[in-house]
Protein backbone atom coordinates (compact mmCIF):
# COMPACT_ATOMS: atom_id res chain seq x y z
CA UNK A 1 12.18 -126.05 58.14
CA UNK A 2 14.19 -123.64 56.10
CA UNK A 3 11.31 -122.39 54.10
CA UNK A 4 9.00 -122.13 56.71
CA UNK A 5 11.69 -119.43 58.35
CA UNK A 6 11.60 -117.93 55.03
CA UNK A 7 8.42 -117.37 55.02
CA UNK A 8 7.76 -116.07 58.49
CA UNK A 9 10.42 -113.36 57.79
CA UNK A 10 8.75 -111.98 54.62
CA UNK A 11 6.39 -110.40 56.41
CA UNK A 12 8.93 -109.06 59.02
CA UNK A 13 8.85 -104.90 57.96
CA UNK A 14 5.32 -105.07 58.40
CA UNK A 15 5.03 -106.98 62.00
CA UNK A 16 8.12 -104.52 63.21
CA UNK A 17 6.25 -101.65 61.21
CA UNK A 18 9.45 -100.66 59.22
CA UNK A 19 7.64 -100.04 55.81
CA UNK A 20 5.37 -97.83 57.81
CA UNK A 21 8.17 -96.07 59.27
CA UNK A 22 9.98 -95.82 55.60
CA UNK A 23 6.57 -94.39 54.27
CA UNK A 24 6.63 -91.43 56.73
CA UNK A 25 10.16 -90.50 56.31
CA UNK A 26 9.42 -90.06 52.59
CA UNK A 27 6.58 -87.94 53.74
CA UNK A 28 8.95 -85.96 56.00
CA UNK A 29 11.48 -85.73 53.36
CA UNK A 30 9.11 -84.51 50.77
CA UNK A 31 7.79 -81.87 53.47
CA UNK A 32 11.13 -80.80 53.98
CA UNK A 33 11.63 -80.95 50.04
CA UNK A 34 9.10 -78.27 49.66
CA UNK A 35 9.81 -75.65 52.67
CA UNK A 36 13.27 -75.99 51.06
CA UNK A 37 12.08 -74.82 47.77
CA UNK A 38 13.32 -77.90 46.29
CA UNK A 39 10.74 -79.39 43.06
CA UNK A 40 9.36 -82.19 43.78
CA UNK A 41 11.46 -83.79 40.75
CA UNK A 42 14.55 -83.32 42.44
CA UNK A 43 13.40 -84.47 45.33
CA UNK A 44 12.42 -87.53 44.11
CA UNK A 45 15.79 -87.83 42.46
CA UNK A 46 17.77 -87.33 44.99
CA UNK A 47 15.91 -89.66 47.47
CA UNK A 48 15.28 -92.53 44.69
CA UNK A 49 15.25 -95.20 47.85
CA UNK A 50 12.41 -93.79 48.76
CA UNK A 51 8.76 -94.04 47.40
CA UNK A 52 7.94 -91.02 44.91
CA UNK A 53 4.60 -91.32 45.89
CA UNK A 54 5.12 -91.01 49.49
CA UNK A 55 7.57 -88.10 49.06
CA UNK A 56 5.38 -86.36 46.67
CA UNK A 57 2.15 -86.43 49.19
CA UNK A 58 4.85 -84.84 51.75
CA UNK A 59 5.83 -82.12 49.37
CA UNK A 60 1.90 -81.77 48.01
CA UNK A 61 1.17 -81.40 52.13
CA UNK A 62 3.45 -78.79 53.07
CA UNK A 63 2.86 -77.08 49.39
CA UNK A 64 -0.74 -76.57 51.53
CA UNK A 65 0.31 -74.87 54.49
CA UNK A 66 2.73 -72.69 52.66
CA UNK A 67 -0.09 -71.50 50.59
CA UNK A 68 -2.40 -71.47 54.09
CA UNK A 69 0.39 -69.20 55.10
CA UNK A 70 0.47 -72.00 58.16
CA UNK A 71 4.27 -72.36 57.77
CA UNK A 72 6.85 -69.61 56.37
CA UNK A 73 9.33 -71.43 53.39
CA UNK A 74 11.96 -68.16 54.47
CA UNK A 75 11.98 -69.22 58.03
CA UNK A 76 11.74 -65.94 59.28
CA UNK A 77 14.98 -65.45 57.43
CA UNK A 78 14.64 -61.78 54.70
CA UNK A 79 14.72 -62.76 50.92
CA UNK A 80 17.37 -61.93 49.24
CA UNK A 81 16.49 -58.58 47.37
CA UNK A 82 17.01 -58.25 43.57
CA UNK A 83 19.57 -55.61 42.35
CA UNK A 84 17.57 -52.30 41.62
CA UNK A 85 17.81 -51.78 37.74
CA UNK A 86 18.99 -48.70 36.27
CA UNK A 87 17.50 -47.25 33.36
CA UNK A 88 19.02 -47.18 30.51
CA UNK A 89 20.55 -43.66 29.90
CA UNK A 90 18.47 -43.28 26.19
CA UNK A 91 15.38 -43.79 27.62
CA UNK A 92 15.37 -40.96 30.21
CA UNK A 93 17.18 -38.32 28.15
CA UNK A 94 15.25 -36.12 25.50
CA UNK A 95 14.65 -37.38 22.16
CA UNK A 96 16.55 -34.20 20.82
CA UNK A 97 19.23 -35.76 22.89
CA UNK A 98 19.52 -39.13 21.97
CA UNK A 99 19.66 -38.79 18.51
CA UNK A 100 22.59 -36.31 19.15
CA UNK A 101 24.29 -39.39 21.12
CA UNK A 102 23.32 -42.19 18.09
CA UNK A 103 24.19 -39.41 15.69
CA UNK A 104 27.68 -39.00 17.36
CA UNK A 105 28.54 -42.83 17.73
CA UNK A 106 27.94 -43.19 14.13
CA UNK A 107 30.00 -40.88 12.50
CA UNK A 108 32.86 -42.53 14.72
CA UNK A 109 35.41 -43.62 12.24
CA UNK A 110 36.00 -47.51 12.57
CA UNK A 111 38.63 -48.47 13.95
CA UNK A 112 41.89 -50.51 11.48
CA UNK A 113 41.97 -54.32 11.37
CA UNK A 114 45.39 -56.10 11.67
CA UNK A 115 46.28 -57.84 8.86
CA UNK A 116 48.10 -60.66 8.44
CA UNK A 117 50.20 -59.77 5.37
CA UNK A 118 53.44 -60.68 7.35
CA UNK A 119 52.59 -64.53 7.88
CA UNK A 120 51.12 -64.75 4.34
CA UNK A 121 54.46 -63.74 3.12
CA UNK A 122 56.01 -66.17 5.21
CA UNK A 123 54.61 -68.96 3.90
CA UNK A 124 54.46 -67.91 0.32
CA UNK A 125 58.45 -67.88 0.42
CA UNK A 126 58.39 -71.37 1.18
């Protein structure tokens, strides 16, 4: 009697339809992997109860419409803009110019090193 129980629950996920259910939440989470900018690596890492498979087809799906420009991975939200580089000042001054600055730092005497005569001393009275 026990083992016929047994094996009439076995089958239970797919009479209630749970592993179908499980499949499309790993779709879902994949989906949401990829409008979340997420790789599909981590995503499988950091949902490792769920099938890889399933949650790569998610992220592969909505990897689609972002590139159908269907959906909108910003979420109407601006990008964060990069900080505007400055040129360096060598490159937009005159040659004449910046050899006159390299010339200058050059002939800047170096400046004295510490040294460490007194603890030498120290220990060579010991």
């Amino acid at each position: 009697m026990l083992l016929i129980a047994a094996l009439a629950l076995v089958g239970c996920d797919r009479i209630t339809g749970a592993d179908q259910q499980k499949t499309l939440d790993a779709e879902a989470i994949g989906y949401a992997c990829r409008i979340s900018l997420k790789t599909p690596e981590d995503c499988m890492k950091e949902n490792e109860t769920y099938s890889p498979t399933s949650v790569l087809y998610g992220w592969k799906e909505a990897d689609k419409d972002v590139h159908a420009n269907a959906i909108d991975p910003s979420m109407g939200k601006s990008a964060p803009q990069a900080p505007q580089r400055v040129a360096p000042a060598a490159t937009t001054e005159s040659k004449p110019a910046a050899k006159k600055a390299a010339a200058a730092v050059s002939e800047k005497p170096a400046t004295p090193v510490k040294s460490n005569q007194g603890a030498a001393e120290k220990t060579a009275a010991h």
